[in-house]
Protein backbone atom coordinates (compact mmCIF):
# COMPACT_ATOMS: atom_id res chain seq x y z
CA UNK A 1 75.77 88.45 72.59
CA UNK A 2 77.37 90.93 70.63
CA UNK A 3 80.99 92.24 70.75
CA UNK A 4 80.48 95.30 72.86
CA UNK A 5 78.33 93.56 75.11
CA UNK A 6 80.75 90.94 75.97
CA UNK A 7 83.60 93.55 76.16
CA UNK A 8 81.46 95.17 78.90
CA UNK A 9 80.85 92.46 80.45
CA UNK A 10 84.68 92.73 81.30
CA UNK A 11 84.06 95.73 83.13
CA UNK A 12 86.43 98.44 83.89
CA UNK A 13 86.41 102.54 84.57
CA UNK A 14 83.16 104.08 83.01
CA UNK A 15 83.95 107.73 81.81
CA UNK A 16 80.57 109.83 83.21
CA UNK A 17 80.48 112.81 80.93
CA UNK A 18 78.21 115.58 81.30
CA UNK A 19 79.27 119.16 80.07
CA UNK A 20 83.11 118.55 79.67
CA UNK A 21 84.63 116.12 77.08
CA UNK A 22 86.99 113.21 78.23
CA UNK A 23 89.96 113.41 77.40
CA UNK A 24 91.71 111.37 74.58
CA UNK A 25 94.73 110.02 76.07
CA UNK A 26 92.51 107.94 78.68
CA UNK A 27 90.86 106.34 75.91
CA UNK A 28 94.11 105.71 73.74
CA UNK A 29 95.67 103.83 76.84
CA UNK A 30 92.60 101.92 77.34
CA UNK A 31 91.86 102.87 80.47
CA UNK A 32 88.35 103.20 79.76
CA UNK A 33 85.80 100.68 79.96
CA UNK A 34 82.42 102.54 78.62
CA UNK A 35 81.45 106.35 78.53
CA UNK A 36 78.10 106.79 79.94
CA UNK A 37 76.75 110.76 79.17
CA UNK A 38 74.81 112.01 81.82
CA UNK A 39 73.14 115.32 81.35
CA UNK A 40 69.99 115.19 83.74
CA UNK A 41 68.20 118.36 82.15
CA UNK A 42 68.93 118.30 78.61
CA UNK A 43 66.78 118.19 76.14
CA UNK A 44 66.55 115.13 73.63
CA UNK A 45 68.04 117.31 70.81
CA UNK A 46 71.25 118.35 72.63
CA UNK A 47 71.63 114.87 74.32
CA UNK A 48 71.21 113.23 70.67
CA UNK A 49 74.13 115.94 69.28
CA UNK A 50 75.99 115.05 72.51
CA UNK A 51 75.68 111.26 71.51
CA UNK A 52 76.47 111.78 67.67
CA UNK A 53 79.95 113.81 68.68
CA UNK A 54 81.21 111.01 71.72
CA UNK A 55 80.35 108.55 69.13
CA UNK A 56 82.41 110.00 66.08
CA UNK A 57 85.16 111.10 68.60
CA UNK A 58 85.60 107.31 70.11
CA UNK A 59 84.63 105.14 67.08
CA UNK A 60 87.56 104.55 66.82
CA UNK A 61 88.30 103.16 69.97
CA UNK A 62 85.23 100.91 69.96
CA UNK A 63 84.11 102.14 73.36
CA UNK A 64 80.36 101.80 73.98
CA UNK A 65 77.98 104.60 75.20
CA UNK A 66 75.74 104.64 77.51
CA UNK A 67 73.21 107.11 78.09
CA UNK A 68 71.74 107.40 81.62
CA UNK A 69 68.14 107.12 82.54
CA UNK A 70 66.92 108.40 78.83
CA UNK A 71 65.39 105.36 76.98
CA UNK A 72 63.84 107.70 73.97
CA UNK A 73 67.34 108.78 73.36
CA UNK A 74 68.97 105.61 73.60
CA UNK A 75 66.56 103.97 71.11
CA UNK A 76 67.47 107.46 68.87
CA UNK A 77 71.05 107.87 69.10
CA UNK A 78 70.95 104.10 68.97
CA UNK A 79 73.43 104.09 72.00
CA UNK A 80 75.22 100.72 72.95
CA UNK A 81 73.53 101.27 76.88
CA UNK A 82 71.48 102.71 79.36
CA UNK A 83 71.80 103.21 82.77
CA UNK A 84 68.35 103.29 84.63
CA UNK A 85 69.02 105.32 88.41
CA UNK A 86 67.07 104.58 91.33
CA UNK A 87 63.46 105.43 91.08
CA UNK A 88 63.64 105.34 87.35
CA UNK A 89 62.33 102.99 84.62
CA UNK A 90 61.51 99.47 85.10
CA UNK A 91 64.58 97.22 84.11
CA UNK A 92 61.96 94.73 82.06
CA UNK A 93 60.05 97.22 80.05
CA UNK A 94 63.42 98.72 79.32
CA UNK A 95 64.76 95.69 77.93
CA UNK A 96 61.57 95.09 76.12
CA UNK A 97 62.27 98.64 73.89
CA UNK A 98 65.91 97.86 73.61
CA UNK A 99 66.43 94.18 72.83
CA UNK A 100 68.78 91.72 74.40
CA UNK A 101 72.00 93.67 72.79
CA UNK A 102 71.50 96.69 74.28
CA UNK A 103 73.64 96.60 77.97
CA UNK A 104 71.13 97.73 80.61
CA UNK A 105 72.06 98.62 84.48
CA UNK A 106 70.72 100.08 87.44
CA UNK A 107 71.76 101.76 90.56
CA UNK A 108 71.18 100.34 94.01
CA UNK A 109 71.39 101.09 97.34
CA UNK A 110 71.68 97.79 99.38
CA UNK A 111 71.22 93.50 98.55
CA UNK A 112 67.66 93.45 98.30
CA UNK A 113 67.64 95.73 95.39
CA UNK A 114 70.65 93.78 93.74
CA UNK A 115 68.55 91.31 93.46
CA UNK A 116 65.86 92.44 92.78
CA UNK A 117 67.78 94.24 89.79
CA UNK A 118 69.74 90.88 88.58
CA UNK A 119 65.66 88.86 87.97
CA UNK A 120 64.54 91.68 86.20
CA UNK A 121 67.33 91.42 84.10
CA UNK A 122 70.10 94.35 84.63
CA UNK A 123 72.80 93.16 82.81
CA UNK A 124 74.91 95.21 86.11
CA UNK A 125 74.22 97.23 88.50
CA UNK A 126 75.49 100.23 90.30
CA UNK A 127 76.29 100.80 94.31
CA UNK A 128 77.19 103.90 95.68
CA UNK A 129 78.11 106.60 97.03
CA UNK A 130 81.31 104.35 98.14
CA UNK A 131 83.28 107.68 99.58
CA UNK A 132 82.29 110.94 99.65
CA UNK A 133 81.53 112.94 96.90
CA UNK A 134 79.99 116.26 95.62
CA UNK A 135 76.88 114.84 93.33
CA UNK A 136 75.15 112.46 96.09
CA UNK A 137 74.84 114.98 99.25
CA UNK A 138 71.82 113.52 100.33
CA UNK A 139 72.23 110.00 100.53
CA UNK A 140 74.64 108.01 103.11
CA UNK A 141 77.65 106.74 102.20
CA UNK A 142 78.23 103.11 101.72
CA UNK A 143 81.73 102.53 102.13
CA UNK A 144 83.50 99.27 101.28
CA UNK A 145 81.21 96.93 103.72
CA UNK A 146 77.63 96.94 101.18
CA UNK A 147 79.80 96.47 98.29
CA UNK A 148 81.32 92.85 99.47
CA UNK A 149 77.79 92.08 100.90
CA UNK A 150 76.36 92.79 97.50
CA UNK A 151 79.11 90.89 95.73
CA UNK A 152 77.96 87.76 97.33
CA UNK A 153 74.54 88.70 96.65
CA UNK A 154 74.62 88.70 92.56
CA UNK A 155 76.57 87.04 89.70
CA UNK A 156 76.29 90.16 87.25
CA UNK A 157 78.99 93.01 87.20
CA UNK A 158 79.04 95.70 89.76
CA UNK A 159 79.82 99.09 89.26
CA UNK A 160 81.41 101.08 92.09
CA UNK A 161 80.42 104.73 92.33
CA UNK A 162 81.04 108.22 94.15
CA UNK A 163 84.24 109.65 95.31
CA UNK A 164 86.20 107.27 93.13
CA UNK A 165 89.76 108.48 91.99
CA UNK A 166 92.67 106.47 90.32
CA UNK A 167 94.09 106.15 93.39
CA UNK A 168 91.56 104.70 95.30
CA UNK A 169 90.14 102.44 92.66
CA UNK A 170 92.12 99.22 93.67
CA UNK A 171 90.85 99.45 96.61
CA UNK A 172 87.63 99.46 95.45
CA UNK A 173 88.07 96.83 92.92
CA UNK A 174 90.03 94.62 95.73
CA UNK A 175 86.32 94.97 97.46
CA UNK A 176 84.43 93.24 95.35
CA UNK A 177 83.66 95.52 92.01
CA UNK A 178 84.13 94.54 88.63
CA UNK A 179 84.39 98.04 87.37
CA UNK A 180 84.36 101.86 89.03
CA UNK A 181 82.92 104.66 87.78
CA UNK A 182 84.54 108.53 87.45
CA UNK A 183 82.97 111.75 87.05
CA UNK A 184 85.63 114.26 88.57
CA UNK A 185 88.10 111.60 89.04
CA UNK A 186 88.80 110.67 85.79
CA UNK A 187 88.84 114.49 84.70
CA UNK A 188 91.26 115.17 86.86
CA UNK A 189 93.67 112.29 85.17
């Protein structure tokens, strides 16, 4: 396993970037677990550009980067992840492009899919929305209840996502996730 996978494997916040930039004093207190870019209508060009800048930026830092649900620019950019959403790729032929060192997860919605995520080898997955939240309108909230019922489900890492702030993350983590993920909340650090 290579170095960034096993420092991922320790979990933490992931940064979700899409237009802004994150800012620097997060990553300099190493607050940051992982920076996944999500930019669901860009084109390959502009996510690769995206990809090259994060990457010089927070080299430094040794902080992997994900990019979500676009496998031809992962294998480009040559990013440390991907994160498949629901509906997207299969886990398996994912893994199959990117190799064992490349960190792979997927969202879910409930145990079955957990599972169903861990055999097809996710190396962690994502639950949410855990509290309300802007970007998921559509689909129920899960609370804190499906995240400890999921917990006992797998043994890989689970990502908590959707209306999480710094000062609800605890909370969150004392529920059962190994890491949380931020889109507005860690902007608004």
């Amino acid at each position: 396993m290579n170095l960034k996978k096993k420092q991922f494997l320790k979990s933490g916040i992931c940064a979700i970037v899409d237009k802004n930039t994150l800012p620097e004093k997060l990553i300099r207190t190493k607050k940051i677990a992982y920076i996944q870019i999500r930019k669901k209508n860009a084109t390959s060009i502009s996510l690769m550009k995206k990809i090259k800048t994060m990457k010089k930026k927070f080299s430094p830092y040794n902080i992997p980067i994900f990019v979500n649900d676009r496998i031809d620019v992962a294998v480009s950019a040559n990013t440390d992840g991907l994160h498949i959403g629901k509906g997207d790729m299969d886990i398996s032929l994912a893994r199959r492009i990117l190799g064992k060192g490349c960190i792979i997860g997927k969202t879910v919605r409930n145990q079955k899919e957990a599972r169903i995520a861990q055999k097809d080898g996710a190396d962690y997955i994502s639950i949410g929305p855990i509290f309300k939240t802007p970007f998921k309108k559509k689909i129920k909230l899960k609370g804190l209840a499906p995240l400890k019922k999921v917990k006992k489900t797998v043994n890989i890492p689970i990502v908590a996502i959707g209306g999480i702030t710094f000062s609800n993350m605890n909370k969150v983590i004392s529920s059962g996730a190994d890491g949380v993920a931020m889109i507005r909340g860690v902007m608004q650090r």
